[in-house]
C-alpha atoms as a PDB file:
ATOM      1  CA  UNK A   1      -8.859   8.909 -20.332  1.00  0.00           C
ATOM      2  CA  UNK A   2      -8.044   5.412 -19.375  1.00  0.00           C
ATOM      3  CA  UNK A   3      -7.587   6.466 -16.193  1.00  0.00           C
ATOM      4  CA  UNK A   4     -11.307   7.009 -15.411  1.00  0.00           C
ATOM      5  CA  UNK A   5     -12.175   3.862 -16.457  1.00  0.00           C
ATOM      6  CA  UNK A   6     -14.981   1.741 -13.982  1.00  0.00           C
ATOM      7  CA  UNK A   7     -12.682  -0.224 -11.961  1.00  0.00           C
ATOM      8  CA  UNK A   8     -12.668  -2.710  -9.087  1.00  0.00           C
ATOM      9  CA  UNK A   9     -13.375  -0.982  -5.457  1.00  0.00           C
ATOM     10  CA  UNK A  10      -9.319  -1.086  -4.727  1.00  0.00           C
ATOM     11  CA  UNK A  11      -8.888   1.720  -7.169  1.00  0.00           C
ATOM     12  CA  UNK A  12     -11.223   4.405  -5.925  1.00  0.00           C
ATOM     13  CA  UNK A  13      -9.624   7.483  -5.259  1.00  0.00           C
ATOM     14  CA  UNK A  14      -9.225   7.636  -1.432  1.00  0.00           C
ATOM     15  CA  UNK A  15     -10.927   9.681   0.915  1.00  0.00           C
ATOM     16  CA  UNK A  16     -10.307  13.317   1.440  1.00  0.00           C
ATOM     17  CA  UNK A  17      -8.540  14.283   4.509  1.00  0.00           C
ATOM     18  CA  UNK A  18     -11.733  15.174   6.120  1.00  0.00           C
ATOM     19  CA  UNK A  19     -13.446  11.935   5.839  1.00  0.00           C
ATOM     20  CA  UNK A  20     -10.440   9.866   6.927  1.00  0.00           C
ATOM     21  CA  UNK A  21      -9.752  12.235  10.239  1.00  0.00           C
ATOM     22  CA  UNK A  22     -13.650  10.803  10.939  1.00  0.00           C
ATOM     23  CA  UNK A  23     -11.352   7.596  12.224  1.00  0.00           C
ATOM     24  CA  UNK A  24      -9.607   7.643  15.381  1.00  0.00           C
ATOM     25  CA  UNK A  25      -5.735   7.909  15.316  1.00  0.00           C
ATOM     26  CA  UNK A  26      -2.576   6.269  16.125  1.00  0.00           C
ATOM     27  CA  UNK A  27      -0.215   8.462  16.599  1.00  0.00           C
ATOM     28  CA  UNK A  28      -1.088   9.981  13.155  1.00  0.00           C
ATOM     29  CA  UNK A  29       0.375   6.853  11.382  1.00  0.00           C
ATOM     30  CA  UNK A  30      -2.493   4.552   9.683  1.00  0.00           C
ATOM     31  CA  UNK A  31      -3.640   2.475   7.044  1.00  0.00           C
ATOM     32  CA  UNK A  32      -6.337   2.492   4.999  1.00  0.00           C
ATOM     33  CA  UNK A  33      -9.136   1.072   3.449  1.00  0.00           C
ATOM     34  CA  UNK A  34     -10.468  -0.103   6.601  1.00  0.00           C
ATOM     35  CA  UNK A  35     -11.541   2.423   9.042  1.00  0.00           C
ATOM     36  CA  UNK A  36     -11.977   1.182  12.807  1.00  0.00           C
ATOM     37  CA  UNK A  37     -10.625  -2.213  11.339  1.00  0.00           C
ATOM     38  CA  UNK A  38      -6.686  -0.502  12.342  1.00  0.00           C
ATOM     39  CA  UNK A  39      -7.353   2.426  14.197  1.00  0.00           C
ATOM     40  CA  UNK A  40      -9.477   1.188  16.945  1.00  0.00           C
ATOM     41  CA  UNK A  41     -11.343   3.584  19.136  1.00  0.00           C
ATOM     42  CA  UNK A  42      -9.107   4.600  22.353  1.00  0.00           C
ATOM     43  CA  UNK A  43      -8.179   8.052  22.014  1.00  0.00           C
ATOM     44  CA  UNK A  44      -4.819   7.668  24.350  1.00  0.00           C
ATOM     45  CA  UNK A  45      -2.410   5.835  22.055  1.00  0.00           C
ATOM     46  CA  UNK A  46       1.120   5.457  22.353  1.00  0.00           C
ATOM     47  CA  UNK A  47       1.133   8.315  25.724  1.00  0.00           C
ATOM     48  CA  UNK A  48      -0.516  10.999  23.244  1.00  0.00           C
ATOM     49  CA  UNK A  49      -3.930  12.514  23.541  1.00  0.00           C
ATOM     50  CA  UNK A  50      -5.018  12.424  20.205  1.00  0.00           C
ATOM     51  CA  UNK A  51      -7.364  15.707  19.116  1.00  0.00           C
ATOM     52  CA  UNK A  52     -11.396  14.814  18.090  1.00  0.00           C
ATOM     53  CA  UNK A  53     -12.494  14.853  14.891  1.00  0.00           C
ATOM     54  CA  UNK A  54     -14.578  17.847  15.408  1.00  0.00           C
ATOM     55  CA  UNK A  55     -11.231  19.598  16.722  1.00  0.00           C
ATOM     56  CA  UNK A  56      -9.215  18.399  13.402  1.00  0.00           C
ATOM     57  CA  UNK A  57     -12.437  19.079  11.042  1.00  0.00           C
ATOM     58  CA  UNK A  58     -12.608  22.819  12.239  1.00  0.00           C
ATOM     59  CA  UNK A  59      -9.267  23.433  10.909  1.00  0.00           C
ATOM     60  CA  UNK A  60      -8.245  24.561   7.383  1.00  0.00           C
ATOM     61  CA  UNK A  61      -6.256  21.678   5.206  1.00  0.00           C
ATOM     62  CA  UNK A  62      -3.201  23.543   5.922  1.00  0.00           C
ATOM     63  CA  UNK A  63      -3.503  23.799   9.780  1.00  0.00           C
ATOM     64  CA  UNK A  64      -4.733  20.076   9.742  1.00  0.00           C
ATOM     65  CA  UNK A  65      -1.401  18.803   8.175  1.00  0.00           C
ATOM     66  CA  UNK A  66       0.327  21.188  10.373  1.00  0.00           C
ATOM     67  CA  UNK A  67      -1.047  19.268  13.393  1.00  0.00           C
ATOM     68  CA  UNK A  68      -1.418  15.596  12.169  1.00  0.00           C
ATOM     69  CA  UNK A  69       2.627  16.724  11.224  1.00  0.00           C
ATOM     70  CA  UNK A  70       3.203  17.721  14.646  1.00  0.00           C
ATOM     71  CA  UNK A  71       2.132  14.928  16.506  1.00  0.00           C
ATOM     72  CA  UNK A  72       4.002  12.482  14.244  1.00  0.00           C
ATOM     73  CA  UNK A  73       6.719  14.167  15.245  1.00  0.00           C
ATOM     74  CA  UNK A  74       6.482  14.001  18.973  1.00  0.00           C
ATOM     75  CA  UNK A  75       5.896  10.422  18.535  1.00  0.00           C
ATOM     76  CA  UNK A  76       8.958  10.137  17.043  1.00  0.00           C
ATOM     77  CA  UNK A  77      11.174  12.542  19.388  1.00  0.00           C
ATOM     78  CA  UNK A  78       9.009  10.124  22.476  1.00  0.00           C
ATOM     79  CA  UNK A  79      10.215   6.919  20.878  1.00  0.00           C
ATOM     80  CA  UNK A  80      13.198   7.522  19.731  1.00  0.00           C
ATOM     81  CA  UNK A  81      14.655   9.825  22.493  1.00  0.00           C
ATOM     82  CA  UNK A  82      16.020  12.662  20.823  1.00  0.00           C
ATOM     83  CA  UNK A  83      17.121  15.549  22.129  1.00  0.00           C
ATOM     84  CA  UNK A  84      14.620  18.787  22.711  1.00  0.00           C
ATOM     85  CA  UNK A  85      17.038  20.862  20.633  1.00  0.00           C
ATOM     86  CA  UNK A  86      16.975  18.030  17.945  1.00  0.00           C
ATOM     87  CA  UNK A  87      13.173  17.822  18.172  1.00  0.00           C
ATOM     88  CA  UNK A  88      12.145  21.143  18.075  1.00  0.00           C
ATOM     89  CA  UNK A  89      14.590  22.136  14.925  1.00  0.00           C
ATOM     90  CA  UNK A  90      12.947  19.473  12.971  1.00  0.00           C
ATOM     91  CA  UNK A  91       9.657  20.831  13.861  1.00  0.00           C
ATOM     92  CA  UNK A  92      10.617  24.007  13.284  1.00  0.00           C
ATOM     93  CA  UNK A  93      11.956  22.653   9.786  1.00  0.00           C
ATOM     94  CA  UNK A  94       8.566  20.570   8.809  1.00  0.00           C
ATOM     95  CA  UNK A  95       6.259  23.369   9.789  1.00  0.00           C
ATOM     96  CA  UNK A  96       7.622  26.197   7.527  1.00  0.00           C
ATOM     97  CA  UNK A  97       7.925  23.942   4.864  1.00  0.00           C
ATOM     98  CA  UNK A  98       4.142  23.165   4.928  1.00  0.00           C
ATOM     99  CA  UNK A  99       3.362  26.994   5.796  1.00  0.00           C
ATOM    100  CA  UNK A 100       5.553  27.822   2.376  1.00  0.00           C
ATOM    101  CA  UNK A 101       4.613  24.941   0.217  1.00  0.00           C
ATOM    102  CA  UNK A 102       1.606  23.102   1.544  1.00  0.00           C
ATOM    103  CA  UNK A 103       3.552  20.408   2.307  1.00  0.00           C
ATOM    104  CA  UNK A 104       6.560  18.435   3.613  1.00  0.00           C
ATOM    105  CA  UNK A 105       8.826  15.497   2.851  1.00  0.00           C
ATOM    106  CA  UNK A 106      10.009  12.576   5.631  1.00  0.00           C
ATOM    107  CA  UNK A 107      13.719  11.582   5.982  1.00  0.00           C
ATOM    108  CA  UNK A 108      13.933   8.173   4.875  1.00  0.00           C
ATOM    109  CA  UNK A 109      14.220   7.350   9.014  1.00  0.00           C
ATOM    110  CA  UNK A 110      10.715   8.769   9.900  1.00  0.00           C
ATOM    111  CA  UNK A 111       9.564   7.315   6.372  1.00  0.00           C
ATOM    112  CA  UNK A 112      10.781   3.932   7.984  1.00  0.00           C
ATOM    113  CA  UNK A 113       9.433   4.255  11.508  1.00  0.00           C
ATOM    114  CA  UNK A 114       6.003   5.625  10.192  1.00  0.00           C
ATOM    115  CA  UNK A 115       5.548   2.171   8.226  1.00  0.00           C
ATOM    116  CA  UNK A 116       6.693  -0.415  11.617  1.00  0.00           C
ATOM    117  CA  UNK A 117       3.996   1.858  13.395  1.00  0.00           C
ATOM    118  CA  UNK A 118       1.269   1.650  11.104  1.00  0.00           C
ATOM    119  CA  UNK A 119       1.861  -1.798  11.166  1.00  0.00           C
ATOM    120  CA  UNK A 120       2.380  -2.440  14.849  1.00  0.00           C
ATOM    121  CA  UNK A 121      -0.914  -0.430  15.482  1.00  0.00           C
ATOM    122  CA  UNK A 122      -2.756  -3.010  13.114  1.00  0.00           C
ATOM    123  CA  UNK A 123      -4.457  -5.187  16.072  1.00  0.00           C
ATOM    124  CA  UNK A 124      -6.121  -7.269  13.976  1.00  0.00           C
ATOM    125  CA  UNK A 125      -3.066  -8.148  11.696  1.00  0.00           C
ATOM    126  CA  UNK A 126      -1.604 -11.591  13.067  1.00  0.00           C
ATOM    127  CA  UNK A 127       1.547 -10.491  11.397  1.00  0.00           C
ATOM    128  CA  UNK A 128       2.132  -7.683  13.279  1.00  0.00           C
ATOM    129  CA  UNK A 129       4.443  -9.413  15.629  1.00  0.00           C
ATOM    130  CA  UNK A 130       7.368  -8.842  13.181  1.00  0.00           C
ATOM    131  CA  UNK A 131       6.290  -4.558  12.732  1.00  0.00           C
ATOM    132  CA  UNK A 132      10.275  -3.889  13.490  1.00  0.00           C
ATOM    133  CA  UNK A 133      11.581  -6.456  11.108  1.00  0.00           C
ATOM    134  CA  UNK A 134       9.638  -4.642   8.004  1.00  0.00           C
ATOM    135  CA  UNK A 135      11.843  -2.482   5.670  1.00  0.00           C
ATOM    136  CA  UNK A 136      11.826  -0.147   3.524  1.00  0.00           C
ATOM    137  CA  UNK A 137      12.452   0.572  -0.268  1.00  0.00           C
ATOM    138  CA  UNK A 138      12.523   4.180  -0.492  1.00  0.00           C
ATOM    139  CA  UNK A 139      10.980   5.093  -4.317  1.00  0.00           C
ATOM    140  CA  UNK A 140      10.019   8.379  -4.250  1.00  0.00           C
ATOM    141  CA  UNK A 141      12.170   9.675  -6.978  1.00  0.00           C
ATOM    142  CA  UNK A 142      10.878   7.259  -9.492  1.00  0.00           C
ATOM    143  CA  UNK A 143       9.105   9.389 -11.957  1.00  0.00           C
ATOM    144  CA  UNK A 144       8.084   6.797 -14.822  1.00  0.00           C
ATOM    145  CA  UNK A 145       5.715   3.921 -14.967  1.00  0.00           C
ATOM    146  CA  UNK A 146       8.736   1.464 -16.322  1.00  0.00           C
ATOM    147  CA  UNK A 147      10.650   2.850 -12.920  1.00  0.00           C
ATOM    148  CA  UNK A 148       7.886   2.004 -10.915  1.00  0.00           C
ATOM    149  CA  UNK A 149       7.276  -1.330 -12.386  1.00  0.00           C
ATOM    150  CA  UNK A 150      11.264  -2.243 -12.412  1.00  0.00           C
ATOM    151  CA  UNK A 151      10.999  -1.533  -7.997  1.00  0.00           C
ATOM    152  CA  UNK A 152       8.000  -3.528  -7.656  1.00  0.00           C
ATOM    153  CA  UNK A 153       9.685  -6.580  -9.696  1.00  0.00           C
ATOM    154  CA  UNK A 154      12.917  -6.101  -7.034  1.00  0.00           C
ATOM    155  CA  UNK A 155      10.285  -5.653  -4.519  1.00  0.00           C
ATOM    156  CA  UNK A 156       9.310  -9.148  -5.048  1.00  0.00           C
ATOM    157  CA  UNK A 157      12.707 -10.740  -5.790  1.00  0.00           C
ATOM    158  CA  UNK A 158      14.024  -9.845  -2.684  1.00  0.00           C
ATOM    159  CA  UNK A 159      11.002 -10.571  -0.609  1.00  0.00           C
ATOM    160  CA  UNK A 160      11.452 -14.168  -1.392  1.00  0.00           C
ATOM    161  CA  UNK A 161      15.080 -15.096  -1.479  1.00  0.00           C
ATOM    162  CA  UNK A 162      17.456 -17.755  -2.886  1.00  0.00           C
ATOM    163  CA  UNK A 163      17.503 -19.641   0.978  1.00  0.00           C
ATOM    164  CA  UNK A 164      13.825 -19.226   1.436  1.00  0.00           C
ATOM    165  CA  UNK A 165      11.410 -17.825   3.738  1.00  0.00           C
ATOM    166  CA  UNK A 166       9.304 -14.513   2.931  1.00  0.00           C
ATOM    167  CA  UNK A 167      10.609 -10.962   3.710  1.00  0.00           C
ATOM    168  CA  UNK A 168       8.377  -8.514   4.938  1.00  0.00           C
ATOM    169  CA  UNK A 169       9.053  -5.277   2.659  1.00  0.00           C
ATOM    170  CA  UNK A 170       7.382  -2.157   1.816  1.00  0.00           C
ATOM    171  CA  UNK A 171       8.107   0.151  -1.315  1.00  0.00           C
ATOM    172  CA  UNK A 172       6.966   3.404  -1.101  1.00  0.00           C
ATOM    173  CA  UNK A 173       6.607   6.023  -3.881  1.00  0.00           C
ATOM    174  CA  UNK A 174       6.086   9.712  -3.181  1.00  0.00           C
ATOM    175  CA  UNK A 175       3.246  11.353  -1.294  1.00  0.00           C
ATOM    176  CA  UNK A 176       0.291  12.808  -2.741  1.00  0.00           C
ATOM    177  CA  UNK A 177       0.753  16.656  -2.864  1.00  0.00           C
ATOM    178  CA  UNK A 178      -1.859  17.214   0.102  1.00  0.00           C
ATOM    179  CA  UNK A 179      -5.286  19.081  -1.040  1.00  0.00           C
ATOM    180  CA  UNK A 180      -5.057  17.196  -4.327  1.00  0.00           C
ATOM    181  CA  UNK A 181      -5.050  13.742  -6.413  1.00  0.00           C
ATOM    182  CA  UNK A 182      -1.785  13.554  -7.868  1.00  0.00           C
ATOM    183  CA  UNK A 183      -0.416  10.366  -5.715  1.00  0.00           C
ATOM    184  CA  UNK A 184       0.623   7.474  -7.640  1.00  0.00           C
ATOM    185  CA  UNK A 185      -1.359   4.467  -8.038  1.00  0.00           C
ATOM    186  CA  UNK A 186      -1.175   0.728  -8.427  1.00  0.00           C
ATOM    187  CA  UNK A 187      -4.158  -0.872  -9.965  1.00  0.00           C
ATOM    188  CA  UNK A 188      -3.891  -3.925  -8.411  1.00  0.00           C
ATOM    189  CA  UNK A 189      -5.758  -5.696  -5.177  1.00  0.00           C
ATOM    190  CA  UNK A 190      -2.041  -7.210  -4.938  1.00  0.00           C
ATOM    191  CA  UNK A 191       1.105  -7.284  -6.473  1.00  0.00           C
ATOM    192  CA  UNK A 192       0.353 -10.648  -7.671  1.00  0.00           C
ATOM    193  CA  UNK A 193      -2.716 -12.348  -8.533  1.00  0.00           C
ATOM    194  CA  UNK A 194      -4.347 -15.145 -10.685  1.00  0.00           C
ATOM    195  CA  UNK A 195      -6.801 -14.338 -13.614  1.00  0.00           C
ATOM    196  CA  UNK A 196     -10.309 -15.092 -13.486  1.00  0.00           C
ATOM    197  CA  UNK A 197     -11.069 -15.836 -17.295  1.00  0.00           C
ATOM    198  CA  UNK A 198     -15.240 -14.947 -17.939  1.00  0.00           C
ATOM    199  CA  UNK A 199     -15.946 -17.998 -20.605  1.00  0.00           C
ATOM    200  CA  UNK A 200     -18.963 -17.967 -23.146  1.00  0.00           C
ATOM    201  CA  UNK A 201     -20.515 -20.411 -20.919  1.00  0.00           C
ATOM    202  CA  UNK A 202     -21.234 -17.950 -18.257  1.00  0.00           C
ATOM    203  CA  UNK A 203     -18.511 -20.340 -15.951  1.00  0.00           C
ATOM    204  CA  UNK A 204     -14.988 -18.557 -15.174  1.00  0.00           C
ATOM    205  CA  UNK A 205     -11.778 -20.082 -14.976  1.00  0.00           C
ATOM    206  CA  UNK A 206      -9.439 -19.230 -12.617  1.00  0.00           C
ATOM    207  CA  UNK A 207     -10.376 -16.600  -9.525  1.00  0.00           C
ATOM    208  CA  UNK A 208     -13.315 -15.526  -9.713  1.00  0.00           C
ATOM    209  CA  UNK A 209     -12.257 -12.578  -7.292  1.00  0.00           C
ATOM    210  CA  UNK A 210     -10.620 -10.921 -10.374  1.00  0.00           C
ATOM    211  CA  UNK A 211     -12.421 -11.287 -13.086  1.00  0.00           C
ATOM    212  CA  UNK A 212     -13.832  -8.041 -13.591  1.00  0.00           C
ATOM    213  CA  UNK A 213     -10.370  -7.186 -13.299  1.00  0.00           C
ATOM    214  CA  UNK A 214      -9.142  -9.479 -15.417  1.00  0.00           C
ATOM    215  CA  UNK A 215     -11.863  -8.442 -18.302  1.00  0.00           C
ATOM    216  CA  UNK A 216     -11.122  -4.679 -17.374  1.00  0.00           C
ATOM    217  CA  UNK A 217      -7.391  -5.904 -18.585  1.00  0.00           C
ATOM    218  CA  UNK A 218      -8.195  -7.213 -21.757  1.00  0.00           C
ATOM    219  CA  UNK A 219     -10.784  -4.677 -22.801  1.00  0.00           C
ATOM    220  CA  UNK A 220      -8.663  -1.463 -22.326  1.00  0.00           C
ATOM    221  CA  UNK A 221      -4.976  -2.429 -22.805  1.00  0.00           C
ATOM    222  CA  UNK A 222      -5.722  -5.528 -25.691  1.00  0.00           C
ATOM    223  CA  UNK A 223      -3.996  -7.831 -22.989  1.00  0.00           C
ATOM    224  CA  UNK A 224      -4.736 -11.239 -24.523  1.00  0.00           C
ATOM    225  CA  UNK A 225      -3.309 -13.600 -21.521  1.00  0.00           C
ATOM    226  CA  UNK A 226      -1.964 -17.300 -22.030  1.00  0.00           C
ATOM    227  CA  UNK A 227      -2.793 -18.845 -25.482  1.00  0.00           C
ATOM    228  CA  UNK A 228      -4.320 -21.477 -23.055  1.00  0.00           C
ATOM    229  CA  UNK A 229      -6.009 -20.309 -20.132  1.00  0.00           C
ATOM    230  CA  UNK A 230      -5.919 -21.827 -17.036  1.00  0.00           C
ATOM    231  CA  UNK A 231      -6.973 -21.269 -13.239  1.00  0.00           C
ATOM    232  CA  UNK A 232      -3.532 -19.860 -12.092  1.00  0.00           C
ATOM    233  CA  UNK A 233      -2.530 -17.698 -14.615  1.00  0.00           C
ATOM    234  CA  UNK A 234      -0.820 -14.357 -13.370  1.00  0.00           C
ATOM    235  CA  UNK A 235      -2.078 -10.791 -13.896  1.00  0.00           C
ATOM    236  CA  UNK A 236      -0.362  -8.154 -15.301  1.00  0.00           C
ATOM    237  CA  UNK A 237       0.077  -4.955 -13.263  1.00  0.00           C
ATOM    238  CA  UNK A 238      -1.296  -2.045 -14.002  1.00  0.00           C
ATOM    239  CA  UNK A 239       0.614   0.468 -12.988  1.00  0.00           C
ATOM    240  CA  UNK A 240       0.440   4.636 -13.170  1.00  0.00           C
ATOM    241  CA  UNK A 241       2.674   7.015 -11.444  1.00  0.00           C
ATOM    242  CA  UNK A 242       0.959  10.197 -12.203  1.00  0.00           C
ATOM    243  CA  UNK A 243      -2.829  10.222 -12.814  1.00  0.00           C
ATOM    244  CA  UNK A 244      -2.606  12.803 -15.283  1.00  0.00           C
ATOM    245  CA  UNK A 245      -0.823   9.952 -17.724  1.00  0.00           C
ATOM    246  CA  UNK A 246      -2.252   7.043 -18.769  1.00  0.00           C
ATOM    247  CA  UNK A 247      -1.415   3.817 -16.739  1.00  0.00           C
ATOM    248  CA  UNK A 248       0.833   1.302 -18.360  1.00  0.00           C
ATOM    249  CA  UNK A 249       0.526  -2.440 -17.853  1.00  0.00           C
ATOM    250  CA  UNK A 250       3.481  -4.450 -17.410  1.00  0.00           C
ATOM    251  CA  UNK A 251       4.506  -8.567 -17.278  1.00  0.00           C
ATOM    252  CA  UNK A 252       5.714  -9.715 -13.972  1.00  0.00           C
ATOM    253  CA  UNK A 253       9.085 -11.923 -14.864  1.00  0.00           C
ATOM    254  CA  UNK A 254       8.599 -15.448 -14.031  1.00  0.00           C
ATOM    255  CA  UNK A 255      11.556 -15.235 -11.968  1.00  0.00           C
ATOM    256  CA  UNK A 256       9.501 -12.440  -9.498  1.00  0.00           C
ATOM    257  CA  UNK A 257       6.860 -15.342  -8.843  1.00  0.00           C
ATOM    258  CA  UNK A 258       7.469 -17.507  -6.329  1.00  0.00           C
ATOM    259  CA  UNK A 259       4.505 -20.224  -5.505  1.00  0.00           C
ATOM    260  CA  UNK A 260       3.625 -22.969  -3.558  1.00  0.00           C
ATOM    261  CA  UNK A 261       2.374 -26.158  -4.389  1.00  0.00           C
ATOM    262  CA  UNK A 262      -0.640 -27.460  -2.219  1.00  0.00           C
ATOM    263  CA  UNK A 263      -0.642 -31.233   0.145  1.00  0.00           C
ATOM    264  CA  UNK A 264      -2.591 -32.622   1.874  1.00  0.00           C
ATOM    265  CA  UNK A 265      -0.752 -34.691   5.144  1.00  0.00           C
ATOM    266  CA  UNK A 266      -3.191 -36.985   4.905  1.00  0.00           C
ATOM    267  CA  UNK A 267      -4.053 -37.544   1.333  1.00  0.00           C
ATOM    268  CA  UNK A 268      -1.039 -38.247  -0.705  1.00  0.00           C
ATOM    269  CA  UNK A 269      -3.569 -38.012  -4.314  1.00  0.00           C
ATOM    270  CA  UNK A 270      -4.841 -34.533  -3.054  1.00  0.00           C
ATOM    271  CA  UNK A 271      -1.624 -33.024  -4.668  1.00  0.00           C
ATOM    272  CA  UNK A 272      -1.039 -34.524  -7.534  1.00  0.00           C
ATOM    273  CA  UNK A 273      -4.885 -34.956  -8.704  1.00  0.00           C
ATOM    274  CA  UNK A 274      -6.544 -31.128  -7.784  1.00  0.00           C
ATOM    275  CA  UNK A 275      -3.292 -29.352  -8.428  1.00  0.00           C
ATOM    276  CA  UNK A 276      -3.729 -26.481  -6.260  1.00  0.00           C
ATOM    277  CA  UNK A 277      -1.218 -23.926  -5.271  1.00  0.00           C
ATOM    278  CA  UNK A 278      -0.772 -20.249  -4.868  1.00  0.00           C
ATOM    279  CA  UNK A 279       1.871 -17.532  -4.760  1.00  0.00           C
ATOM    280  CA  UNK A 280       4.428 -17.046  -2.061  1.00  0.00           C
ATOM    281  CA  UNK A 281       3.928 -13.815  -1.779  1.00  0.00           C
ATOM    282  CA  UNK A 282       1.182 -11.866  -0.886  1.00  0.00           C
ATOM    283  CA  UNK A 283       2.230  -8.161  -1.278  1.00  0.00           C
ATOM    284  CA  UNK A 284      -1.049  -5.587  -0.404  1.00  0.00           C
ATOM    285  CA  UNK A 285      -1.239  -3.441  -2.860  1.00  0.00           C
ATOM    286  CA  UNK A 286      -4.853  -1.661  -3.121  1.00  0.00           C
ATOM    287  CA  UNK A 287      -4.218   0.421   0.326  1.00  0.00           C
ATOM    288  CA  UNK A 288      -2.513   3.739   1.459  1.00  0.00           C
ATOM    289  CA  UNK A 289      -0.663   4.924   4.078  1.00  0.00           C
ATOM    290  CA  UNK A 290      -1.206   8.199   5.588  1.00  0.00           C
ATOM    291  CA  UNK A 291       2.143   9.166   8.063  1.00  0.00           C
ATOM    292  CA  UNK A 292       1.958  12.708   9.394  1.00  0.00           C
ATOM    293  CA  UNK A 293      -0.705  14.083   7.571  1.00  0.00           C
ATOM    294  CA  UNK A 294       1.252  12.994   3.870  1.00  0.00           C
ATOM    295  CA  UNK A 295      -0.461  10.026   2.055  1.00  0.00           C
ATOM    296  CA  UNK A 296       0.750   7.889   0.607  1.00  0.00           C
ATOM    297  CA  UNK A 297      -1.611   6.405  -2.544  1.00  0.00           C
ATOM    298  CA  UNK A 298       1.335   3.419  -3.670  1.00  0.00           C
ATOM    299  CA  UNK A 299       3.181   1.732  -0.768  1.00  0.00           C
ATOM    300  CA  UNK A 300       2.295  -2.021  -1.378  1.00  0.00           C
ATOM    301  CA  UNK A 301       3.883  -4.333   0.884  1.00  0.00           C
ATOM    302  CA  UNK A 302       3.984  -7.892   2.018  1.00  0.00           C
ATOM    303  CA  UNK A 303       4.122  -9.569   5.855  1.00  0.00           C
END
C-alpha cells in the first residue's frame, strides 16, 4: 500500500522498545530520534535511580511497561506532591490496566507534565528554558485523517496569534498500542516546509532538503504544486492516523502560515533584491515521544 512507500528517514517506523531502552532515561519521559542527543548518560535523574538496560532488556514487554509505567509515576507523585494514598491508587489503577489490556492511558495532567519534562530534560535544546510554558492539545480521540489534519491547522493558528509572538504547543494523538505499529503518523520533517522542485536540468528550486519529499508527493498522491514554482512554496501534509489506511494529503490554509521576511541591518538592498524569508513557525513533526512506557508516534510541536 501507499503506506510502504520509500520515504525520507523521518518516517521510519521507530524503534522497538528494546532498542530505545539501549538509551539512558529521564525519568521515563524522552524524545526521540536522537539517542544520547536528550537523554544524556547520568543514571541519577530527577532523585530516581534509573534501572540498566540489561535490567529493563531481561524483562518481558509487559513487565517493561509495567516498570517504565511505574517510575513515571513516582516522578510525578515526587514532583507534584501528592498524597501516598493518592499515589499508590493510581498505581494500583495503571498497573492492572496494563496486566488486563497490555496497556494504559494518561490523564490529560500526566499527558501534560510528561511533555514539559521531556522537554526540560532536552539539554541541548536552547528553548528549553520555557519547558513549563508548553501546552497541550489533547487529540487522542481523533479517529480520521481530515480530524487530524483540522488539529494540526488549529495547532498552527494558535501558535502564532493575532498580537504576535510564537506559542510553544504540542498536539498529541493517541499512543501506539504497545508491542505493535498501530500509532499514528505524520509524514512530515515539520508541520510546515518549502518544496524543493527536481527540474530537467538536474538544478532544484526551492529546498533542496525536501525534494525527495517533495517528488515522493507528486509521484504517489498526483500533487501537482503551484502552476509556477518557486523556492518557497509550501508542502502539503501527509497525514495518516492508522497505518492500516492509506495516508491522505491535505493543503495547509494560507491563513495557518505565518512567515517572515528576511533584512539585513546593514544592507537595506539585501531585502528587497534576494527575497528571502521563512515560516514563523517551526513545529517538529518527524519525532515521538515515549512517556511511561506509551509512545507516542504523532505529537509534533513547536518552541
Amino acid at each position: 500500500g501507499v503506506s510502504h512507500c520509500p520515504l525520507p528517514t523521518n518516517t521510519e517506523t521507530p524503534p522497538s522498545a528494546a532498542n530505545h531502552v539501549l538509551n539512558s532515561h529521564k525519568g521515563m519521559v524522552y524524545l526521540q530520534p536522537y539517542p544520547g542527543y536528550i537523554h544524556g548518560k547520568q543514571p541519577r535523574i530527577n532523585g530516581l535511580v534509573m534501572p540498566t538496560s540489561v535490567e529493563l532488556l531481561s524483562e518481558s514487554a509487559k513487565a517493561t511497561l509495567t516498570l517504565e509505567a511505574s517510575y513515571f509515576l513516582d516522578l510525578c507523585h515526587r514532583e507534584w506532591n501528592t498524597s501516598p494514598e493518592e499515589h499508590q491508587a493510581r498505581k494500583e489503577e495503571v498497573l492492572h490496566s496494563i496486566q488486563e489490556t497490555g496497556s494504559y492511558e494518561h490523564t490529560t495532567k500526566e499527558l501534560q507534565h510528561g511533555l514539559r519534562v521531556a522537554w526540560r530534560n532536552a539539554p541541548k535544546c536552547p528553548g528549553r528554558a520555557s519547558w513549563e510554558n508548553i501546552d497541550l492539545f489533547d487529540c487522542r480521540k481523533v479517529t480520521t485523517n481530515k480530524e487530524m489534519a483540522e488539529s494540526l491547522f488549529s495547532h498552527l493558528r494558535q501558535a502564532t496569534p493575532p498580537e504576535g509572538g510564537i506559542t510553544p504547543f504540542c498536539s498529541m494523538f493517541r499512543s501506539q498500542m504497545p508491542g505493535t505499529e498501530d500509532g499514528p503518523r505524520v509524514w512530515n520533517n515539520q508541520l510546515i516546509r518549502y518544496c524543493g522542485h527536481h527540474q530537467e536540468n538536474g538544478k532544484t528550486i526551492g529546498d533542496l532538503a525536501e525534494a525527495d519529499f517533495t517528488t515522493f508527493v507528486k509521484q504517489h498522491f498526483g500533487w501537482k504544486g503551484p502552476q509556477k514554482q518557486g523556492s518557497f512554496d509550501v508542502l502539503p501534509l501527509v497525514l495518516q492516523i492508522d497505518p492500516s489506511k492509506p495516508p491522505e494529503l491535505f493543503e495547509i490554509p494560507p491563513d495557518c502560515i505565518k512567515e517572515v521576511e528576511i533584512e539585513h541591518p546593514s544592507y537595506p538592498w539585501f531585502g528587497s533584491k534576494i527575497g528571502l524569508k521563512w515560516y514563523a513557525v517551526p513545529a517538529v513533526s518527524n519525532m515521538y515521544l515515549d512517556i511511561g512506557g506509551l509512545l507516542y508516534t504523532a505529537a509534533p510541536f513547536n518552541g
